[in-house]
PDB file of N, CA and C in Angstrom:
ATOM      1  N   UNK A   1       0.838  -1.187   0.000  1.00  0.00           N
ATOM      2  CA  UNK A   1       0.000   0.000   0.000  1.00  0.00           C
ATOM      3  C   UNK A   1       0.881   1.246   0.000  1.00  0.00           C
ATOM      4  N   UNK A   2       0.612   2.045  -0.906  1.00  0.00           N
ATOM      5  CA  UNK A   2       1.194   3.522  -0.825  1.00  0.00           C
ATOM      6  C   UNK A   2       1.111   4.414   0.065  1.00  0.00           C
ATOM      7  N   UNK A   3       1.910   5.072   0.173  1.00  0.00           N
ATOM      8  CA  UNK A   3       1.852   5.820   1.858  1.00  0.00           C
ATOM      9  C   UNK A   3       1.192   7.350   1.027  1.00  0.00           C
ATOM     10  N   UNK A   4       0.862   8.001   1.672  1.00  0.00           N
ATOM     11  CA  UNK A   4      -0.140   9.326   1.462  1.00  0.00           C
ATOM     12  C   UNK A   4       1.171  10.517   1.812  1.00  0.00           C
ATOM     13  N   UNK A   5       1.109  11.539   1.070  1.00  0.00           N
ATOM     14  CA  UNK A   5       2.018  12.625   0.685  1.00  0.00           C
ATOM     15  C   UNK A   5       1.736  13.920   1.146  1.00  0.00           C
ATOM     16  N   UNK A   6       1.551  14.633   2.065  1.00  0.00           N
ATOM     17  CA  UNK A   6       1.100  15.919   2.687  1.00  0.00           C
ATOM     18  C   UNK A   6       2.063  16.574   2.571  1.00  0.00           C
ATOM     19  N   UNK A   7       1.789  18.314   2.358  1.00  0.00           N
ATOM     20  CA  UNK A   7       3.116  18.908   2.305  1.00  0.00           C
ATOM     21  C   UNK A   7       2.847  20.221   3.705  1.00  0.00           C
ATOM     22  N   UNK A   8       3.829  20.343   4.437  1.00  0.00           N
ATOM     23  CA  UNK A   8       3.250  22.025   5.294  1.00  0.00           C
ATOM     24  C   UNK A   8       3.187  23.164   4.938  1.00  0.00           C
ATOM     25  N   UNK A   9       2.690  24.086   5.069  1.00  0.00           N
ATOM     26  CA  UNK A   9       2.350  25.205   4.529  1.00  0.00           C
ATOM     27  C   UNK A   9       4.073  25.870   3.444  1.00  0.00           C
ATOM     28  N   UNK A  10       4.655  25.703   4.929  1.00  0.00           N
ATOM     29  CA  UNK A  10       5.971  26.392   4.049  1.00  0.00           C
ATOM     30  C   UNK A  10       6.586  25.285   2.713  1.00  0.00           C
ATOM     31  N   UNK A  11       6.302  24.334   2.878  1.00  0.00           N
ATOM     32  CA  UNK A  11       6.651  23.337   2.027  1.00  0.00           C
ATOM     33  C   UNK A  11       6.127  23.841   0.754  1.00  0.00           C
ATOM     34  N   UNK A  12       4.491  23.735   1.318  1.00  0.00           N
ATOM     35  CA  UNK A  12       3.737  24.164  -0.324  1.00  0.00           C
ATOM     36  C   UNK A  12       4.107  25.654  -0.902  1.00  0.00           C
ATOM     37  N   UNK A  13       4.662  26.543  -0.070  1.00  0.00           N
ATOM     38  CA  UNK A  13       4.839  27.768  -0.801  1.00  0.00           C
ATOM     39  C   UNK A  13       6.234  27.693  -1.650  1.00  0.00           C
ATOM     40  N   UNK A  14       7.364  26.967  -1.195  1.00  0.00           N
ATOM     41  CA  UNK A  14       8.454  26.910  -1.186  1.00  0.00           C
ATOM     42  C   UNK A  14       8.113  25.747  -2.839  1.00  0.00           C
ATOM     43  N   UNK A  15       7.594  25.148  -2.650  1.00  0.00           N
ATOM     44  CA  UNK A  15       7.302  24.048  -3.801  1.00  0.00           C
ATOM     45  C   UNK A  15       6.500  24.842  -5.176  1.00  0.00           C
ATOM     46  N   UNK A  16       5.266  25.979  -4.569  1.00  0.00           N
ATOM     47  CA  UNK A  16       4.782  26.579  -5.722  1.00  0.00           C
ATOM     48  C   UNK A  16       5.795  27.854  -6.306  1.00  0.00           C
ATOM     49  N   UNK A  17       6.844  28.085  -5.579  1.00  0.00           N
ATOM     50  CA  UNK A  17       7.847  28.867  -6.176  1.00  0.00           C
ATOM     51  C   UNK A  17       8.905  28.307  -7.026  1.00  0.00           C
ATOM     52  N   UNK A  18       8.986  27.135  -7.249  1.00  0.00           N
ATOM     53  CA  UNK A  18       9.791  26.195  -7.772  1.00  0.00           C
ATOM     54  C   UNK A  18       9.445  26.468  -9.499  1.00  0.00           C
ATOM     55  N   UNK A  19      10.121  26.484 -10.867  1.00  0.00           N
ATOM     56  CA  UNK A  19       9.846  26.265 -12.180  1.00  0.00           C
ATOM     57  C   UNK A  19       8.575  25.012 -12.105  1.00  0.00           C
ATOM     58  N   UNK A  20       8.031  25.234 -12.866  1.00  0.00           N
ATOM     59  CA  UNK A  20       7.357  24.201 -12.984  1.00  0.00           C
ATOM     60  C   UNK A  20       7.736  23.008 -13.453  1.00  0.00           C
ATOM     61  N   UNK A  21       8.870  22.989 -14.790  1.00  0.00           N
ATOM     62  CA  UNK A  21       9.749  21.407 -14.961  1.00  0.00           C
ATOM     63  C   UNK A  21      10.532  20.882 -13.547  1.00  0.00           C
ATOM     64  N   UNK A  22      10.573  21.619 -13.051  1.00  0.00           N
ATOM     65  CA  UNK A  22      11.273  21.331 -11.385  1.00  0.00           C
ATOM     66  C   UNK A  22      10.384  20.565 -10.647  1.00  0.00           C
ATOM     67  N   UNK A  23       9.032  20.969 -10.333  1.00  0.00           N
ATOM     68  CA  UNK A  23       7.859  21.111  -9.825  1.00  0.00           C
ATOM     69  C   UNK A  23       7.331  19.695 -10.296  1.00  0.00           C
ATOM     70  N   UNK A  24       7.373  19.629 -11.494  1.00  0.00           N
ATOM     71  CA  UNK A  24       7.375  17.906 -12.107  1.00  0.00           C
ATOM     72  C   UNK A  24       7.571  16.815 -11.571  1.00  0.00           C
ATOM     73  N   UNK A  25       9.125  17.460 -11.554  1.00  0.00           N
ATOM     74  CA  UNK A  25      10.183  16.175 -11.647  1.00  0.00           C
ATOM     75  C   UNK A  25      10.251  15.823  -9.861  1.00  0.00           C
ATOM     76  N   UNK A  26       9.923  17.078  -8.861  1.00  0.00           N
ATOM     77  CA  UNK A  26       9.774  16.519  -7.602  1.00  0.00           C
ATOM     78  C   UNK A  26       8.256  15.764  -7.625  1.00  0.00           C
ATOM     79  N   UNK A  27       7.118  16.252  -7.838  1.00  0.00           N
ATOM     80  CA  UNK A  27       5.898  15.364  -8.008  1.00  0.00           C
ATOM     81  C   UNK A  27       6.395  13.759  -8.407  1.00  0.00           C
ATOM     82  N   UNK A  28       7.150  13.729 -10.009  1.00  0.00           N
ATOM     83  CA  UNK A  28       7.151  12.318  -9.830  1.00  0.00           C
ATOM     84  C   UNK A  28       7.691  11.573  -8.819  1.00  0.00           C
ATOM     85  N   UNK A  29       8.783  12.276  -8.646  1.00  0.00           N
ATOM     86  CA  UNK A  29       9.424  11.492  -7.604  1.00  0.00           C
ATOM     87  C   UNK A  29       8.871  10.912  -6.186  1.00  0.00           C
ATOM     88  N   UNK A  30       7.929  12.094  -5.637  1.00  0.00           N
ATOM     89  CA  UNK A  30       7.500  11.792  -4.303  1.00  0.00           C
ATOM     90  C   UNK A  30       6.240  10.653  -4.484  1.00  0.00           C
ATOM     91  N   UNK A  31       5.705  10.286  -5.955  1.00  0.00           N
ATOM     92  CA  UNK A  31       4.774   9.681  -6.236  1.00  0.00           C
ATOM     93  C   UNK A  31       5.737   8.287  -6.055  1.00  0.00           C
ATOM     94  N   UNK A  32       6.666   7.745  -6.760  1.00  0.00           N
ATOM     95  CA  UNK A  32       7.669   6.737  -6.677  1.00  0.00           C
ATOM     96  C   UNK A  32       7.828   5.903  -5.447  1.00  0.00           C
ATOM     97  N   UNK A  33       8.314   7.554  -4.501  1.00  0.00           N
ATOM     98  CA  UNK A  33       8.907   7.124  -2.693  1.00  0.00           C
ATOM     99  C   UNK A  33       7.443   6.987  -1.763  1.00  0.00           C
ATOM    100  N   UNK A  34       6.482   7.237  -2.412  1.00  0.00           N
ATOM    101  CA  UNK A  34       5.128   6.876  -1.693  1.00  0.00           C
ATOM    102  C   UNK A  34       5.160   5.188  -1.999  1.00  0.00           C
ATOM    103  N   UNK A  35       5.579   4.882  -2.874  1.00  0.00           N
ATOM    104  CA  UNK A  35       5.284   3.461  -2.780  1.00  0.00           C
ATOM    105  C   UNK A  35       6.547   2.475  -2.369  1.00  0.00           C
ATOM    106  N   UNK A  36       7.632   2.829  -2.040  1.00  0.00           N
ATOM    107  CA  UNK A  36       8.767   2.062  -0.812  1.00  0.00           C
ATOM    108  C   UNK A  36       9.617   3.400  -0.376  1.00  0.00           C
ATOM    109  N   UNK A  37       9.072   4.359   0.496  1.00  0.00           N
ATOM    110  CA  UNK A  37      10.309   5.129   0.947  1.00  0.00           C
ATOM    111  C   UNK A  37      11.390   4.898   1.449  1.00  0.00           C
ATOM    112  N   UNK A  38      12.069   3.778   2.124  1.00  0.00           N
ATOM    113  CA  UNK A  38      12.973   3.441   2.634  1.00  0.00           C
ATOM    114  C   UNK A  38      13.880   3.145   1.851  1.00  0.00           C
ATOM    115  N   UNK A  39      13.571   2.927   0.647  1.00  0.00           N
ATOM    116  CA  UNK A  39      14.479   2.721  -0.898  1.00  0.00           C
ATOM    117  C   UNK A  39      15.142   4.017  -1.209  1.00  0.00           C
ATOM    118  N   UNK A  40      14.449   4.924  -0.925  1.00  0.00           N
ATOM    119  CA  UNK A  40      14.668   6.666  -1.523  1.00  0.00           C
ATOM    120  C   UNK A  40      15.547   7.382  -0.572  1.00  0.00           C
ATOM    121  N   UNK A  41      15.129   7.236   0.481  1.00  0.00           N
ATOM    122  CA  UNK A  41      14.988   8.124   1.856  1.00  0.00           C
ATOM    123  C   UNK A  41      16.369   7.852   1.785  1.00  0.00           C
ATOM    124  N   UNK A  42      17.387   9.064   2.698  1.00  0.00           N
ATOM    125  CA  UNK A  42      17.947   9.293   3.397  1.00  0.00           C
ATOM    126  C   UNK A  42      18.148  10.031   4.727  1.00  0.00           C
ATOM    127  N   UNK A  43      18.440   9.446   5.683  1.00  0.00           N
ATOM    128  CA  UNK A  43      18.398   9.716   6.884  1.00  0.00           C
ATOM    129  C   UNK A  43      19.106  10.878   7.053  1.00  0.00           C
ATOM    130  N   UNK A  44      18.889  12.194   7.986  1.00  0.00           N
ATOM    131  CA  UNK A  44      19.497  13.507   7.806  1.00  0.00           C
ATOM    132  C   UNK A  44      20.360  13.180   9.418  1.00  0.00           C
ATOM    133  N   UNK A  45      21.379  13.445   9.856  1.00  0.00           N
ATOM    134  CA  UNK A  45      22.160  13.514  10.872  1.00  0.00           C
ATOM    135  C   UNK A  45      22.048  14.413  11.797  1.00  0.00           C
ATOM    136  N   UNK A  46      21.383  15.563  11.592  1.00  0.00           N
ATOM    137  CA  UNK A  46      21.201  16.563  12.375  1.00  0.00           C
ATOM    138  C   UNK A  46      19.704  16.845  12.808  1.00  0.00           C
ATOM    139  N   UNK A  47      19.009  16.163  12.519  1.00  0.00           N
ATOM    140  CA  UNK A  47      17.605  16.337  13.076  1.00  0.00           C
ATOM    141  C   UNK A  47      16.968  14.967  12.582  1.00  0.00           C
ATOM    142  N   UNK A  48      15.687  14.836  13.119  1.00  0.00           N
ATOM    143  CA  UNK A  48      15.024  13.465  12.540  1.00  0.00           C
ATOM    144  C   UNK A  48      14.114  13.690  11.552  1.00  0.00           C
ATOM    145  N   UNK A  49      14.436  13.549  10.503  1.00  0.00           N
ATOM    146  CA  UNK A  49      14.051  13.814   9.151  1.00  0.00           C
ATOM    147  C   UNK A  49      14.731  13.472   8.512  1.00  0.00           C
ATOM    148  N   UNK A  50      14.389  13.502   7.346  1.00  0.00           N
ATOM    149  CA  UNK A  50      14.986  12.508   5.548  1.00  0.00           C
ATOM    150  C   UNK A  50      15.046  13.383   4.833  1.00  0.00           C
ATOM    151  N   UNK A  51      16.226  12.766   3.735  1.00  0.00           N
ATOM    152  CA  UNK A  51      16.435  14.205   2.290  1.00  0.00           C
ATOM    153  C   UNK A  51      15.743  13.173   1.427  1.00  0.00           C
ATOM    154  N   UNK A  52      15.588  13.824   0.166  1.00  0.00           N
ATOM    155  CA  UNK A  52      15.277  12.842  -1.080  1.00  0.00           C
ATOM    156  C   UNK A  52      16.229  14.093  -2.249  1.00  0.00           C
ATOM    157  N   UNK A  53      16.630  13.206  -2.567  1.00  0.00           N
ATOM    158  CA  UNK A  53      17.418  14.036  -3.425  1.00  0.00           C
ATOM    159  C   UNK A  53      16.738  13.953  -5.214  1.00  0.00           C
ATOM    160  N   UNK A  54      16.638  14.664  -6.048  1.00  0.00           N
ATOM    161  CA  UNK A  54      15.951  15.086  -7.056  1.00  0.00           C
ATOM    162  C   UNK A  54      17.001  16.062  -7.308  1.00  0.00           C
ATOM    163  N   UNK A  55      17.872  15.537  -8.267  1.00  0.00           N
ATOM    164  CA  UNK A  55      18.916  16.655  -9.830  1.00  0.00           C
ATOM    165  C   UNK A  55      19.113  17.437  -7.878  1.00  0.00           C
ATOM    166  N   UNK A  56      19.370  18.499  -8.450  1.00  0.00           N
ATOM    167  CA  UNK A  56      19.974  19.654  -7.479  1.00  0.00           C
ATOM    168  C   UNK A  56      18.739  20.024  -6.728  1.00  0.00           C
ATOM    169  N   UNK A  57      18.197  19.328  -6.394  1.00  0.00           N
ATOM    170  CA  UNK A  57      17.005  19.821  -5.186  1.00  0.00           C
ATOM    171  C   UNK A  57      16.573  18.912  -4.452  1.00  0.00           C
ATOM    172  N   UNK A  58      16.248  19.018  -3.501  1.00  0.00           N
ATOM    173  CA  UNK A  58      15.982  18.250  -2.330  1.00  0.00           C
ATOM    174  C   UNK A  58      14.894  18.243  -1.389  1.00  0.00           C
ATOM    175  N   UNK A  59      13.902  17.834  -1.015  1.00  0.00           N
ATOM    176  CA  UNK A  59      12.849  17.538   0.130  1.00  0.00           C
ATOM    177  C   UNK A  59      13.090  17.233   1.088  1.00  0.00           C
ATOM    178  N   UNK A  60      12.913  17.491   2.460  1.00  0.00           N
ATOM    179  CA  UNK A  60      13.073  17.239   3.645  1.00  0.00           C
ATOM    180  C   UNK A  60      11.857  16.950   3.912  1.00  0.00           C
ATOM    181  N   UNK A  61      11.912  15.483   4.479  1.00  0.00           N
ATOM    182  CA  UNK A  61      10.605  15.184   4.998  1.00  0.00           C
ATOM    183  C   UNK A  61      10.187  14.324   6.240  1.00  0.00           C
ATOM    184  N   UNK A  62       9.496  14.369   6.842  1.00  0.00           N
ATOM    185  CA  UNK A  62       8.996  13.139   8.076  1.00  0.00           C
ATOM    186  C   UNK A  62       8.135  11.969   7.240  1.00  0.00           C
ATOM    187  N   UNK A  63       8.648  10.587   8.188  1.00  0.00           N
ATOM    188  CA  UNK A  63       7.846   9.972   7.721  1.00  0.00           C
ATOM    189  C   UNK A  63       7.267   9.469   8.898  1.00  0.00           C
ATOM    190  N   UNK A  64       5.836   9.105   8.874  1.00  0.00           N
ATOM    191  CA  UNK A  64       4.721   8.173  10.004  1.00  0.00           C
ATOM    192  C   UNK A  64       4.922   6.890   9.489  1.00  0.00           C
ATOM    193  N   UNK A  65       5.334   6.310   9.893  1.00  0.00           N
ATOM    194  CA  UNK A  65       5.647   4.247   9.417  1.00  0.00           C
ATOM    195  C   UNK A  65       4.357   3.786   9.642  1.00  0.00           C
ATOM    196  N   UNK A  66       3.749   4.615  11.036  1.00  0.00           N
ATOM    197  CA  UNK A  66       2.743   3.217  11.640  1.00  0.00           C
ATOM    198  C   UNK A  66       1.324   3.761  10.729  1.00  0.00           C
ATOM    199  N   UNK A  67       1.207   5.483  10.468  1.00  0.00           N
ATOM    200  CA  UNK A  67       0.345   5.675   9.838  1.00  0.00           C
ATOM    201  C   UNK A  67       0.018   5.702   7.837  1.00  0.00           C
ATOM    202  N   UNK A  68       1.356   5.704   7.438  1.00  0.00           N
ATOM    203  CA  UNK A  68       1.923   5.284   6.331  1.00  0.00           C
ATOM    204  C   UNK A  68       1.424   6.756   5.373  1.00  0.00           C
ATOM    205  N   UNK A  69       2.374   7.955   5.645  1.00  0.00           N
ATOM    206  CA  UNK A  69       2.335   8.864   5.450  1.00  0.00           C
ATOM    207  C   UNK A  69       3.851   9.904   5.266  1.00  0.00           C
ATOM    208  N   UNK A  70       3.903  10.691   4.319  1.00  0.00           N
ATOM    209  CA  UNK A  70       5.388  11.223   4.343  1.00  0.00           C
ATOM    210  C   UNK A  70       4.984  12.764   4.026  1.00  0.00           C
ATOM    211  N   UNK A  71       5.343  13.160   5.197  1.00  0.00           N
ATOM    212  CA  UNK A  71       4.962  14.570   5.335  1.00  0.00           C
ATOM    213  C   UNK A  71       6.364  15.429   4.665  1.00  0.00           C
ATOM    214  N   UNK A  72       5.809  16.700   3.665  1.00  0.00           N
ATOM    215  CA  UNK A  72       7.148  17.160   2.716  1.00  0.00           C
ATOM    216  C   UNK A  72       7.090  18.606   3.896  1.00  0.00           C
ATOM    217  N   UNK A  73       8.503  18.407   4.288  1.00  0.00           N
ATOM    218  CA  UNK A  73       8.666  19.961   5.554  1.00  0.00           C
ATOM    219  C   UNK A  73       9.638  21.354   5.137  1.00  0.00           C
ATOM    220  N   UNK A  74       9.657  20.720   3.828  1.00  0.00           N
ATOM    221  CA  UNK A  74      10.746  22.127   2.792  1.00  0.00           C
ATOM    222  C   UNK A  74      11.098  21.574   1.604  1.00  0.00           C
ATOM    223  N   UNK A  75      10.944  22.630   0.804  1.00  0.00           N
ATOM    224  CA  UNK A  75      11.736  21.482  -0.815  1.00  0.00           C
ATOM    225  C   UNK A  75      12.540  23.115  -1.457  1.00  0.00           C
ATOM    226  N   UNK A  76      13.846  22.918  -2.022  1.00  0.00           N
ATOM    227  CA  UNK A  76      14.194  23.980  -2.708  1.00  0.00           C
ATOM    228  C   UNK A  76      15.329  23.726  -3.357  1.00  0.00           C
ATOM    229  N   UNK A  77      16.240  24.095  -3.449  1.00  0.00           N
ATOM    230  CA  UNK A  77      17.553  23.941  -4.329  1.00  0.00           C
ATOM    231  C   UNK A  77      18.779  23.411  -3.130  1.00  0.00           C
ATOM    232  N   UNK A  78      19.461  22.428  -3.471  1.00  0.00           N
ATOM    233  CA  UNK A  78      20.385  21.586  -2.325  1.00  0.00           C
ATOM    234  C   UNK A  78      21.307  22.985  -1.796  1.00  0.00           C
ATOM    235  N   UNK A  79      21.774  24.062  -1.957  1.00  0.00           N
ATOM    236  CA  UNK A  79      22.486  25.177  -1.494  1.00  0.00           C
ATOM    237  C   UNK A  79      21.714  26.031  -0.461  1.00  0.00           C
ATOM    238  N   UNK A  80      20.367  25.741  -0.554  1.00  0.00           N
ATOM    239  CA  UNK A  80      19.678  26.851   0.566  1.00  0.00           C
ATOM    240  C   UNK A  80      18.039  26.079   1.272  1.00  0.00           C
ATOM    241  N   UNK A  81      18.004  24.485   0.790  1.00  0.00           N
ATOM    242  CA  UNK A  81      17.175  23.874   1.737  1.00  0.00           C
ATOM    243  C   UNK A  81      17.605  23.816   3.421  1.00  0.00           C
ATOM    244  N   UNK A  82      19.099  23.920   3.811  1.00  0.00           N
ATOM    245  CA  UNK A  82      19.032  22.973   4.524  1.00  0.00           C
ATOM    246  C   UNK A  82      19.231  24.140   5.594  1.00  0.00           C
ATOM    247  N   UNK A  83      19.139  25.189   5.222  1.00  0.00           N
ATOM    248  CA  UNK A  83      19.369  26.504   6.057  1.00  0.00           C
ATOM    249  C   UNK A  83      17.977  26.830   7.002  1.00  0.00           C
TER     250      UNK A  83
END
């Protein structure tokens, strides 16, 4: 079963500022990691959260295991997501 994709407010603003071929190519992707994230995911070292990496941009996200959900908590260009 596919896990369900929510984004937070700043996520979605940060995501509708994105090109739209950008904007794409993260959609497909998070459609992909909805169906085995643990394949995609990388674990972030400094907080508990995951990158997904996409060309030069990146998502930071939580995931719920038990509720099977991957919440997107920032997406932007790998030089100024992680700030």
């Amino acid at each position: 079963m596919a896990f369900r994709v929510e984004f937070s407010e700043l996520a979605a603003e940060e995501f509708r500022k994105l090109d739209k071929p950008v904007r794409e190519r993260i959609a497909r992707k998070l459609q992909t990691v909805a169906l085995n994230p643990s394949r995609y995911l990388t674990r972030l070292s400094s907080v508990e959260a995951f990158k997904l990496r996409v060309g030069n941009y990146r998502a930071i996200v939580d995931v719920a295991w038990e509720q099977k959900m991957i919440y997107v908590l920032s997406v932007g260009h790998r030089s100024t997501v992680y700030r």
